[in-house]
Protein backbone atom coordinates (compact mmCIF):
# COMPACT_ATOMS: atom_id res chain seq x y z
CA UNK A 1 -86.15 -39.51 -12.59
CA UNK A 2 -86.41 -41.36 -15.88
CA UNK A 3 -85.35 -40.99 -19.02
CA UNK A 4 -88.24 -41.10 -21.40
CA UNK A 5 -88.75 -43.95 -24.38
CA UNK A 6 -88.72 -41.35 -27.49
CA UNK A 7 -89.54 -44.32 -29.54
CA UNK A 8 -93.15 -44.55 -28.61
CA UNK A 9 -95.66 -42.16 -29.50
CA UNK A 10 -95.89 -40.55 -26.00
CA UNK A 11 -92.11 -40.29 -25.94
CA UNK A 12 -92.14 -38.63 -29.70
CA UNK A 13 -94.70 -36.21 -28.24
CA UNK A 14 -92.76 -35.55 -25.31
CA UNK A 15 -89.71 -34.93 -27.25
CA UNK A 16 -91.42 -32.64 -29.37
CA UNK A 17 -92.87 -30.31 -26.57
CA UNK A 18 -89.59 -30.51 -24.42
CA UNK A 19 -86.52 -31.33 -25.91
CA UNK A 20 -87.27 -30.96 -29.42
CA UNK A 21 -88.20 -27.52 -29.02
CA UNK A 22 -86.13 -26.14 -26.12
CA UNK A 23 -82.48 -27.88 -26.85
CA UNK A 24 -82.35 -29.73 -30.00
CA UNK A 25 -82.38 -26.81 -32.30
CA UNK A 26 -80.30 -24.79 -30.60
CA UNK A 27 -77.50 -27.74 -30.38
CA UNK A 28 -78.65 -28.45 -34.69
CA UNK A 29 -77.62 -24.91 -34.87
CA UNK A 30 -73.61 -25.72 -34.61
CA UNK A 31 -74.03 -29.08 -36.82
CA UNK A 32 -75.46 -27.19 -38.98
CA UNK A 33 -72.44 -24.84 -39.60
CA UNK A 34 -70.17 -27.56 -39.50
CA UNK A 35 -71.71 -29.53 -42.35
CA UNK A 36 -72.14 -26.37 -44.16
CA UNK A 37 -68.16 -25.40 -43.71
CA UNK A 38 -67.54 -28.38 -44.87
CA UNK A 39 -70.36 -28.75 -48.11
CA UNK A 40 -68.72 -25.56 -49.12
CA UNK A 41 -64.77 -27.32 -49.40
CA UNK A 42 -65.93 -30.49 -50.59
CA UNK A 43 -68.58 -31.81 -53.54
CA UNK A 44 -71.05 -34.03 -52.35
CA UNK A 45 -74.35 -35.21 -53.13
CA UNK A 46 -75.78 -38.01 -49.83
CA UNK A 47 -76.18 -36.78 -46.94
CA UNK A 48 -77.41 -39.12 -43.78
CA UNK A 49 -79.02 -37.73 -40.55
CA UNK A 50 -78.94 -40.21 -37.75
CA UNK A 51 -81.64 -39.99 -35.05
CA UNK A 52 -83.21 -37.58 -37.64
CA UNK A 53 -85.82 -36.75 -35.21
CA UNK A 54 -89.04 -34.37 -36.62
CA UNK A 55 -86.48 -33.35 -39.43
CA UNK A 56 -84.44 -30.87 -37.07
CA UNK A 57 -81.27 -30.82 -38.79
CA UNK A 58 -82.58 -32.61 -42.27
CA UNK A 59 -85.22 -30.59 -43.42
CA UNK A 60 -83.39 -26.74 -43.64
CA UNK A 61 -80.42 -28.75 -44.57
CA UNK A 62 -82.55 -30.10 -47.43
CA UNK A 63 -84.19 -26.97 -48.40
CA UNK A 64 -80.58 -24.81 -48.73
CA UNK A 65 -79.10 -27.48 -50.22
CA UNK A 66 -81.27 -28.49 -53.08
CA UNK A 67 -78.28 -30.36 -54.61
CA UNK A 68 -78.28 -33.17 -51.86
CA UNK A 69 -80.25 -36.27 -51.47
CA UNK A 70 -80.62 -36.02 -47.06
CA UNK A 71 -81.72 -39.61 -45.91
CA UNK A 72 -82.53 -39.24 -42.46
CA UNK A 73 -83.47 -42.25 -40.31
CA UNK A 74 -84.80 -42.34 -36.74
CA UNK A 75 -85.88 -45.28 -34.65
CA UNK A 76 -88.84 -43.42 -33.85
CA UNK A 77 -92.56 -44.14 -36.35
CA UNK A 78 -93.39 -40.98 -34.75
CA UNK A 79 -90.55 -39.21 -35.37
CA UNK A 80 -90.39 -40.12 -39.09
CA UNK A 81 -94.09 -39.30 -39.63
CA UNK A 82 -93.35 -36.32 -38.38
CA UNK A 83 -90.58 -35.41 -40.59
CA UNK A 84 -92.36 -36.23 -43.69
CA UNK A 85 -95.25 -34.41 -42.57
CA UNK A 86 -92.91 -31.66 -42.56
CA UNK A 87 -90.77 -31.99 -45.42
CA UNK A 88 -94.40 -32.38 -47.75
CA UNK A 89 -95.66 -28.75 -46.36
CA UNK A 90 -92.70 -27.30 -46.82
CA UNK A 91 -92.45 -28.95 -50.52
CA UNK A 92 -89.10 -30.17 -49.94
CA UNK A 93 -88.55 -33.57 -52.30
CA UNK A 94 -84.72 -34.19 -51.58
CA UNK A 95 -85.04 -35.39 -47.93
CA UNK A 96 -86.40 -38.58 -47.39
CA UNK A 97 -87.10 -40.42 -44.53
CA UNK A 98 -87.41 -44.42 -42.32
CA UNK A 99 -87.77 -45.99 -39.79
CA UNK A 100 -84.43 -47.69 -39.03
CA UNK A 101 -82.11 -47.65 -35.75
CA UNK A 102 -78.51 -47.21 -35.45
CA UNK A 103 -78.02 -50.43 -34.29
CA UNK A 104 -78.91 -51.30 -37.79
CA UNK A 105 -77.07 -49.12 -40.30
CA UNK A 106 -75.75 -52.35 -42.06
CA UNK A 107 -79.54 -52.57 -43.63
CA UNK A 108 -78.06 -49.14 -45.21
CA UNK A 109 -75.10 -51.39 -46.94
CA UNK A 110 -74.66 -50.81 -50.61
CA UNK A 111 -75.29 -47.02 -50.13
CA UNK A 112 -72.50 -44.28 -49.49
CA UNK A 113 -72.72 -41.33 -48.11
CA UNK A 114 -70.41 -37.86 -48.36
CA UNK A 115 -72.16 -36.41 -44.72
CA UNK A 116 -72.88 -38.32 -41.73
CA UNK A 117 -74.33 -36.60 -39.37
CA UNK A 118 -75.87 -36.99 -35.73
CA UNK A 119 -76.88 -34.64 -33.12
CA UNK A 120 -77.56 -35.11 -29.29
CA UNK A 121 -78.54 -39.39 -30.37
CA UNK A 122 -75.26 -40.89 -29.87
CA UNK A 123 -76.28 -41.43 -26.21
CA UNK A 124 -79.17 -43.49 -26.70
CA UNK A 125 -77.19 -45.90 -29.65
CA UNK A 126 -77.73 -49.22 -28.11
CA UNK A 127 -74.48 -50.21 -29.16
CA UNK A 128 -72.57 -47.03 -29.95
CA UNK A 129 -68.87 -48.59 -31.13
CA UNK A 130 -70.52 -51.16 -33.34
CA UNK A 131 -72.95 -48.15 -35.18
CA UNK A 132 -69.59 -45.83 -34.99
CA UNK A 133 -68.40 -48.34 -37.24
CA UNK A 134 -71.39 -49.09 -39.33
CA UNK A 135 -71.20 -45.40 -39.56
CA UNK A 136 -67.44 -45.43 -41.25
CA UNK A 137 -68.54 -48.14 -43.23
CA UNK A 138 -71.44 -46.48 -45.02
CA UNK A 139 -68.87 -43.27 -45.48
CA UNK A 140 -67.68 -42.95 -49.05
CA UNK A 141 -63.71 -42.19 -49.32
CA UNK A 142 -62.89 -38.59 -47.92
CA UNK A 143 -66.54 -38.17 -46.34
CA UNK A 144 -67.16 -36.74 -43.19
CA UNK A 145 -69.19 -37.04 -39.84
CA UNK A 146 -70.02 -34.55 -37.28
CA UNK A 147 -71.48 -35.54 -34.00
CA UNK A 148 -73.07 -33.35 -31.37
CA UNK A 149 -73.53 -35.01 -28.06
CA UNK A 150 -74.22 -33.04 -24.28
CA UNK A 151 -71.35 -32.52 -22.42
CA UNK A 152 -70.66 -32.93 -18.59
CA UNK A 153 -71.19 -29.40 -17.54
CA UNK A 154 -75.08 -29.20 -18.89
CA UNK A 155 -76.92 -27.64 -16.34
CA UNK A 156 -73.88 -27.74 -13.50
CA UNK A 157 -75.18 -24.09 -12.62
CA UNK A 158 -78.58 -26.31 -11.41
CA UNK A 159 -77.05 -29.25 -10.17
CA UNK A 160 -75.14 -26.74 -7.52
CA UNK A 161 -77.99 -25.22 -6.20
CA UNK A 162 -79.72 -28.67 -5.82
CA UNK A 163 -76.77 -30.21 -4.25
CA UNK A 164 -76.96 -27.62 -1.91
CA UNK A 165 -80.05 -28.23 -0.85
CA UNK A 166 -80.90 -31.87 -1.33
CA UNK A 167 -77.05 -33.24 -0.44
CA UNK A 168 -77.02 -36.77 -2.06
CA UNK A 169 -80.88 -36.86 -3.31
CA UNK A 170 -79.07 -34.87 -6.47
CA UNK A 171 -78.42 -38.64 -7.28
CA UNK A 172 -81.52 -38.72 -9.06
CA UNK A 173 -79.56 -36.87 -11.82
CA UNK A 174 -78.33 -40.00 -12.34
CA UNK A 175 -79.49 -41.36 -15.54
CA UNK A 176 -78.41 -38.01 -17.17
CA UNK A 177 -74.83 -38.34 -16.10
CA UNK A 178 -74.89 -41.96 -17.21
CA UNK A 179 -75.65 -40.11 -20.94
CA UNK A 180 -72.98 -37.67 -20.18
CA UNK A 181 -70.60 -40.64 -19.59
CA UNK A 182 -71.86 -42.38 -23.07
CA UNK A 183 -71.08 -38.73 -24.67
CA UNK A 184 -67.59 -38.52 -23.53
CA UNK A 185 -66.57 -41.88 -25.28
CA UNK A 186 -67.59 -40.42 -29.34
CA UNK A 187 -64.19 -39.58 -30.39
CA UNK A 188 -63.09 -42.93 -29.24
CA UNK A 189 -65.38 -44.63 -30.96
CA UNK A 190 -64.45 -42.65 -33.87
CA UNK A 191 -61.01 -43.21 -33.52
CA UNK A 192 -62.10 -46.45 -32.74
CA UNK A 193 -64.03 -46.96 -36.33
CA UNK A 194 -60.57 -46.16 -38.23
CA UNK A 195 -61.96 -41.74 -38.84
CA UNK A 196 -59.30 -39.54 -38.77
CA UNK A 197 -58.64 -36.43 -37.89
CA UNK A 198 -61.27 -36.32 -35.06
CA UNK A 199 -61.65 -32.96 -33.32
CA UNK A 200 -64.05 -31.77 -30.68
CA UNK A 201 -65.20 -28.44 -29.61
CA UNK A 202 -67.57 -27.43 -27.25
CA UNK A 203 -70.29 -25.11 -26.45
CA UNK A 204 -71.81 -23.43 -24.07
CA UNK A 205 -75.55 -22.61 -25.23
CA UNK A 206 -77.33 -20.06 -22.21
CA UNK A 207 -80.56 -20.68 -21.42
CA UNK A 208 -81.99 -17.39 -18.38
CA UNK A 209 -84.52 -17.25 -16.41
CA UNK A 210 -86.22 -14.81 -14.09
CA UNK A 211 -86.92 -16.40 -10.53
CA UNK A 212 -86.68 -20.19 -9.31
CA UNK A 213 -90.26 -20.90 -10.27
CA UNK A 214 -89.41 -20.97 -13.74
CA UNK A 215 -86.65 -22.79 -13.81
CA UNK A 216 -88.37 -25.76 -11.76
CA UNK A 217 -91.19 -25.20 -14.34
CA UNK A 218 -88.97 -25.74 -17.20
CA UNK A 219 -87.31 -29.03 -15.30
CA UNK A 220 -90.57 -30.18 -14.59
CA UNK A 221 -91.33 -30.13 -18.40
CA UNK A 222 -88.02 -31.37 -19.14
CA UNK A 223 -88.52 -35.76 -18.46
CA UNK A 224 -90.21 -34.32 -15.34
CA UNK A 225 -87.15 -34.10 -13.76
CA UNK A 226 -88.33 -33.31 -10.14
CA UNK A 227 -91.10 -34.96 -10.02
CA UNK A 228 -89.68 -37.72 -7.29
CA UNK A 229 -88.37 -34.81 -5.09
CA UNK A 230 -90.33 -33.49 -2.11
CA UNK A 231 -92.09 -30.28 -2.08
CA UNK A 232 -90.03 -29.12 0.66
CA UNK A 233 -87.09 -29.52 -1.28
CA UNK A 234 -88.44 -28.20 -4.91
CA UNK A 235 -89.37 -25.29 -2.60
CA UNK A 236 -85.78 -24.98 -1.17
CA UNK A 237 -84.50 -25.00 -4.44
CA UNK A 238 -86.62 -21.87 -5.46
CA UNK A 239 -85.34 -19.80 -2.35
CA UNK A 240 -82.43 -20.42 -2.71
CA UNK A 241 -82.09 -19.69 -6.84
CA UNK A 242 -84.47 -16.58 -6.00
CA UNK A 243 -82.03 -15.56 -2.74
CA UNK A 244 -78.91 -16.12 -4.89
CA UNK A 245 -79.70 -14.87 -8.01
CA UNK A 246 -82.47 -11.86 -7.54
CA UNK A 247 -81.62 -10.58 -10.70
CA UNK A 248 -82.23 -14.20 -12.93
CA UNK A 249 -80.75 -17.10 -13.20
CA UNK A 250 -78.68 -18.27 -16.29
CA UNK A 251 -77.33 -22.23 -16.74
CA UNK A 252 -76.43 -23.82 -19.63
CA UNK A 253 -76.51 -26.44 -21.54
CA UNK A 254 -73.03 -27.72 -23.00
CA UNK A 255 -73.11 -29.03 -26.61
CA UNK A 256 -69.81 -30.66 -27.45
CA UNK A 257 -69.51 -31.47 -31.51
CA UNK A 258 -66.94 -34.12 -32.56
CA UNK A 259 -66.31 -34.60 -35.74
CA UNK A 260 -63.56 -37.07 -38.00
CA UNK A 261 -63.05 -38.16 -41.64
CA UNK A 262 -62.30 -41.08 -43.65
């Protein structure tokens, strides 16, 4: 298993079908509260959305906040197309949108920002203390970031089952734990770029399904996750979710949100 290259055009589309339609909004769902507690303590006019994505978290940030200026930047062409696409049907003029990755937030300098904002990209920084700190760098005095990032238990209620049937082939889980690992070090590297008062919370978001069939269906979608594994195992996987769990199945996926000021 492999995690896909979101930055080309496959990857983008990918994204969109899987990820981007299954996950990300549901995780954008509890960023989006916690800029909007905070918008509604403290004035502010720039807002920046990091690994913007098709617009996700921008655009109906954007369109209830007509106030704001959102700059949201994405490594992605793809994904910024996308956005703009978006924002332009939907007649929204105070997002805006580039091509720019967060290994690169110092081309930003000379702009400040109230909002930071980030959710489920933090993984995939190339170099996540140094863009931490680009990040705290672009933040105006008092402004605020909030992070969302997966947490160790996504999917655990899957990986069981698996292990019990494949033993050690689970390994090929791999590459998402080595994400999970990245996750775990954000409110270091907040702490780490001089933010205070960094607090995380996590969530628990429940995504059911009816028999084992579906769920490898939706894995198979997802970075075709079991794609590598023998039938014989996929197949032991769906007796034993079906034999286990007649009346559905139910894992989740944990979104953890960090967030810290300046």
């Amino acid at each position: 298993m492999k995690i896909p290259n979101f930055n080309t055009h496959e990857g983008a589309i990918l994204y969109s079908n899987t990820v981007g339609t299954k996950i990300s909004p549901k995780v954008a769902s509890f960023l989006s509260e916690a800029a909007v507690t905070w918008l509604r303590e403290h004035p502010a006019r720039d807002v920046l959305d990091i690994g913007c994505g098709p617009g996700t978290l921008s655009l109906p940030l954007a369109q209830g906040y007509p106030n704001l200026s959102v700059l949201g930047i994405d490594a992605s062409v793809a994904m910024v197309e996308e956005a703009i696409k978006k924002a332009q049907a939907s007649g929204i003029t105070n997002a805006t949108f580039r091509e720019l990755d967060a290994a690169k937030l110092d081309d930003l300098t000379g702009r400040a920002f109230d909002l930071a904002l980030s959710n489920l990209a933090f993984p995939f920084f190339n170099q996540p203390q140094k863009s931490m700190k680009m990040v705290s760098g672009l933040l105006k005095e008092g402004g605020h970031t909030a992070f969302t990032v997966p947490g160790k238990r996504t999917w655990e209620e899957f990986f069981a089952v698996a292990k019990g049937v494949m033993g050690s082939m689970v390994d090929f889980a791999r590459p998402f734990l080595v994400k999970f690992a990245q996750a775990e070090d954000l409110p270091n590297a907040m702490q780490g770029a001089n933010l205070n008062d960094v607090e995380v919370n996590s969530f628990l978001v429940p995504f059911t399904f009816a028999n084992g069939t579906e769920v490898l269906n939706f894995f198979s979608e997802l970075f075709h996750l079991l794609d590598y594994a023998p039938p014989k195992a996929r197949d032991g996987i769906i007796q034993a979710i079906d034999r286990d769990f007649p009346n559905g199945f139910t894992m989740h996926y944990e979104a953890v949100l960090v967030q810290g000021s300046k």
